[in-house]
C-alpha atoms as a PDB file:
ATOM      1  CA  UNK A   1     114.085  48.181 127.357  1.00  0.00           C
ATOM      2  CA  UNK A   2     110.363  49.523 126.136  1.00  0.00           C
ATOM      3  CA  UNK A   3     109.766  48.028 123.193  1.00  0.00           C
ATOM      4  CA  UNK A   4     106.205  46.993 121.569  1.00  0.00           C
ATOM      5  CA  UNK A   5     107.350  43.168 122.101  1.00  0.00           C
ATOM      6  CA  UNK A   6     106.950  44.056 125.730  1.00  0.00           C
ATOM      7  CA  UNK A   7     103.699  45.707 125.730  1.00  0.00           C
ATOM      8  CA  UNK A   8     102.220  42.070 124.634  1.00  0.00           C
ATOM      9  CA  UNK A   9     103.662  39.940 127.831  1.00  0.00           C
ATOM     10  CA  UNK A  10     101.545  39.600 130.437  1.00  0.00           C
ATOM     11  CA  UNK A  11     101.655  38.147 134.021  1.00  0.00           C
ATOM     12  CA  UNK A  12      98.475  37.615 135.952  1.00  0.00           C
ATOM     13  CA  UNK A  13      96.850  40.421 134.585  1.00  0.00           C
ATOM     14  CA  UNK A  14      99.670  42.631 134.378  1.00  0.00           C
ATOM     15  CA  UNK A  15     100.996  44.395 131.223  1.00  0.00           C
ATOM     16  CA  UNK A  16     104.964  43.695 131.303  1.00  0.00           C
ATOM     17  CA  UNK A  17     106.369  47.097 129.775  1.00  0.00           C
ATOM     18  CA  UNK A  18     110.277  47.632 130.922  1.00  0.00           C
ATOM     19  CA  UNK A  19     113.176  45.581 132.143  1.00  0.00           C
ATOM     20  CA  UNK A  20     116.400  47.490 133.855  1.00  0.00           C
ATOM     21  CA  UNK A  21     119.306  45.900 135.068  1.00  0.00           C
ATOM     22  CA  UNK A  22     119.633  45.302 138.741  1.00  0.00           C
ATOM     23  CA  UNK A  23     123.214  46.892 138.910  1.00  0.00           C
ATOM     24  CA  UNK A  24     123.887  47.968 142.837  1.00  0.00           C
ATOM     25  CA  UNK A  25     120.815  49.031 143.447  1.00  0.00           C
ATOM     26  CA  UNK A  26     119.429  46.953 146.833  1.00  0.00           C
ATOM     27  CA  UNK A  27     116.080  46.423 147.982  1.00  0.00           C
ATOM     28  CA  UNK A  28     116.377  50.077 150.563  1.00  0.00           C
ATOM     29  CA  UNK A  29     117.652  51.796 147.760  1.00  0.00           C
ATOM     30  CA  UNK A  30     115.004  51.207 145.180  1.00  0.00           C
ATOM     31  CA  UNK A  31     112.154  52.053 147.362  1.00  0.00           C
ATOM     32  CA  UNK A  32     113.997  54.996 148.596  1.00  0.00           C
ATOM     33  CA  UNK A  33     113.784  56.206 145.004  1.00  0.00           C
ATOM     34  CA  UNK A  34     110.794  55.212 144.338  1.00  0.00           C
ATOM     35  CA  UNK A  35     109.261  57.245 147.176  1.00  0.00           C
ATOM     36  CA  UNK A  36     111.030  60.482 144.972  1.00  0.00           C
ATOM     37  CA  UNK A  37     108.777  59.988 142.301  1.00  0.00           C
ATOM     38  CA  UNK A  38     106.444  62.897 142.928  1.00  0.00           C
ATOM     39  CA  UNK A  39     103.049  61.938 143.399  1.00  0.00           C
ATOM     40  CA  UNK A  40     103.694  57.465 143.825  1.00  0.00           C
ATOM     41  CA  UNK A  41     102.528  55.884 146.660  1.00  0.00           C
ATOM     42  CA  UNK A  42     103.867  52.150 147.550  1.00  0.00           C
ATOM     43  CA  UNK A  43     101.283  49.919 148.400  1.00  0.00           C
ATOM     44  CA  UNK A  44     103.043  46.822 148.657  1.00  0.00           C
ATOM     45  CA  UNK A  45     106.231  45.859 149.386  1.00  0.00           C
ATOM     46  CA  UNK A  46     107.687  42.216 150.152  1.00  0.00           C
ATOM     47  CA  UNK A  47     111.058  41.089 150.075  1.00  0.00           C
ATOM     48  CA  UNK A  48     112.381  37.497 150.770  1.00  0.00           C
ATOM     49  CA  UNK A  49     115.401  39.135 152.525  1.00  0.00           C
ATOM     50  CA  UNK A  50     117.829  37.583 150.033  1.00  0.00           C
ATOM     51  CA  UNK A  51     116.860  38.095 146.066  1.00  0.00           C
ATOM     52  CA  UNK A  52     113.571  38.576 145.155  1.00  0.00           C
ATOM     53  CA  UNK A  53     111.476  41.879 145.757  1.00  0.00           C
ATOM     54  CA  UNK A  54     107.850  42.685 144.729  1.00  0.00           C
ATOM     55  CA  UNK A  55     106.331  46.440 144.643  1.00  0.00           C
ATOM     56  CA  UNK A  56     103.339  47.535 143.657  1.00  0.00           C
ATOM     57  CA  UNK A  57     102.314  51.496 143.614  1.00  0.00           C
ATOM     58  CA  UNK A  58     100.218  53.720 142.312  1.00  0.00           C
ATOM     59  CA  UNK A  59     100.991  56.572 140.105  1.00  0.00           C
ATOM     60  CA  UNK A  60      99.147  58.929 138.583  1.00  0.00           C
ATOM     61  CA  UNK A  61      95.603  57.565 139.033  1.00  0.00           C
ATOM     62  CA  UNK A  62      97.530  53.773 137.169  1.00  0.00           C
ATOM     63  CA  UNK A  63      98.866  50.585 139.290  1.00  0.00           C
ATOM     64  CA  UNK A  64     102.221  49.297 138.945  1.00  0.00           C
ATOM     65  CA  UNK A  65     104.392  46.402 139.525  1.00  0.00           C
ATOM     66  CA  UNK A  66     108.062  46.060 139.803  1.00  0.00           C
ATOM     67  CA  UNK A  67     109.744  42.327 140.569  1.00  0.00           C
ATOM     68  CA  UNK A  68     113.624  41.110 140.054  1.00  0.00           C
ATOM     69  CA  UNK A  69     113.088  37.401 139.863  1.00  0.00           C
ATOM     70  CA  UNK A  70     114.685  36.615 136.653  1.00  0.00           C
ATOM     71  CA  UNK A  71     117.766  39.441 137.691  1.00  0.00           C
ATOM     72  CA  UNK A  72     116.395  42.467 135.939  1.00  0.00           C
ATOM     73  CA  UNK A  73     113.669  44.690 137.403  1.00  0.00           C
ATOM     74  CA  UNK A  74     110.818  43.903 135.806  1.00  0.00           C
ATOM     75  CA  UNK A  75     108.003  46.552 135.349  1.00  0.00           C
ATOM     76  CA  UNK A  76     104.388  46.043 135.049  1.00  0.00           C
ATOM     77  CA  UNK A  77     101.296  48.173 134.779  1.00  0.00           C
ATOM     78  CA  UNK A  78      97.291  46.890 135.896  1.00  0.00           C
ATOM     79  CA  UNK A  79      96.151  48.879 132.976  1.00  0.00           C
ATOM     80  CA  UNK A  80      96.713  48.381 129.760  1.00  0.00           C
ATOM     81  CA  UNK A  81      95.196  51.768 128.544  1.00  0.00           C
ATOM     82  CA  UNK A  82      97.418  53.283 130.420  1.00  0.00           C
ATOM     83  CA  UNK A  83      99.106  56.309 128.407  1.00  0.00           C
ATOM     84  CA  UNK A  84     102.837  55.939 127.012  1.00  0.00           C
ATOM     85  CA  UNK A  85     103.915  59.217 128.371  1.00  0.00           C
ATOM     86  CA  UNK A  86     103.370  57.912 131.762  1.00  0.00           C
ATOM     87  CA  UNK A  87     105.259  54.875 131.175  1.00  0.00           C
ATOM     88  CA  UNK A  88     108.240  56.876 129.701  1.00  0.00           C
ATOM     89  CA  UNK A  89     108.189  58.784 132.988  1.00  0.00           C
ATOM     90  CA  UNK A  90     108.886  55.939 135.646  1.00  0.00           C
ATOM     91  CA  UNK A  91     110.894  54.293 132.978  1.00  0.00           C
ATOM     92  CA  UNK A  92     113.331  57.726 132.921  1.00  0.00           C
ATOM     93  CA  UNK A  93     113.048  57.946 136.898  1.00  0.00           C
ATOM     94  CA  UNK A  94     114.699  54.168 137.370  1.00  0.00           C
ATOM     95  CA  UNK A  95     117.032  54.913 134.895  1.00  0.00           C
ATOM     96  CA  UNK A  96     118.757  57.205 137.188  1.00  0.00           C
ATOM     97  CA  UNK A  97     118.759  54.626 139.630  1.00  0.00           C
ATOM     98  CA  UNK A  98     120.675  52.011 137.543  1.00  0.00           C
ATOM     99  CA  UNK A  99     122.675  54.205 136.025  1.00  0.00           C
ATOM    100  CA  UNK A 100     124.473  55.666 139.358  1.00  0.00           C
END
């Protein structure tokens, strides 16, 4: 979960902020709800068709990552200035998603 220990791990110039667990939620259904968070826009989305998805979008004027390659969905931001409040907010929006 958010914790300041996460705000330190990077990965190629990405700020690591959030893990979730995967629970039942497939590759269709997480962009699904990622396209109802008002005002994101995916601009990348790959899938290896078996495990492993990347996403990046933007949101609110800040870049984001998402990947599940070590089972969780991992959650990165492009800018490390970016403000807490609008971390908290995509973090609460998945939250419904792994919690259904």
């Amino acid at each position: 979960m958010f914790s300041e220990d996460l705000e330190q791990i990077r990965r190629d110039g990405w700020r690591h902020f959030v893990d979730l667990p995967v629970e039942s939620a497939f590759f269709d259904e997480f962009a699904d709800h990622l396209e109802e968070l008002r005002g994101a826009e995916i601009v990348r989305f790959e899938v290896d068709g078996i495990l492993e998805i990347w996403v990046e979008f933007e949101f609110r004027e800040h870049r984001f990552a998402v990947n599940n390659q070590y089972g969780d969905y991992q959650f990165y931001v492009k800018d490390d200035k970016c403000p807490e409040k609008i971390l908290l907010e995509i973090i609460s929006h998945f939250q419904k998603l792994v919690q259904e």
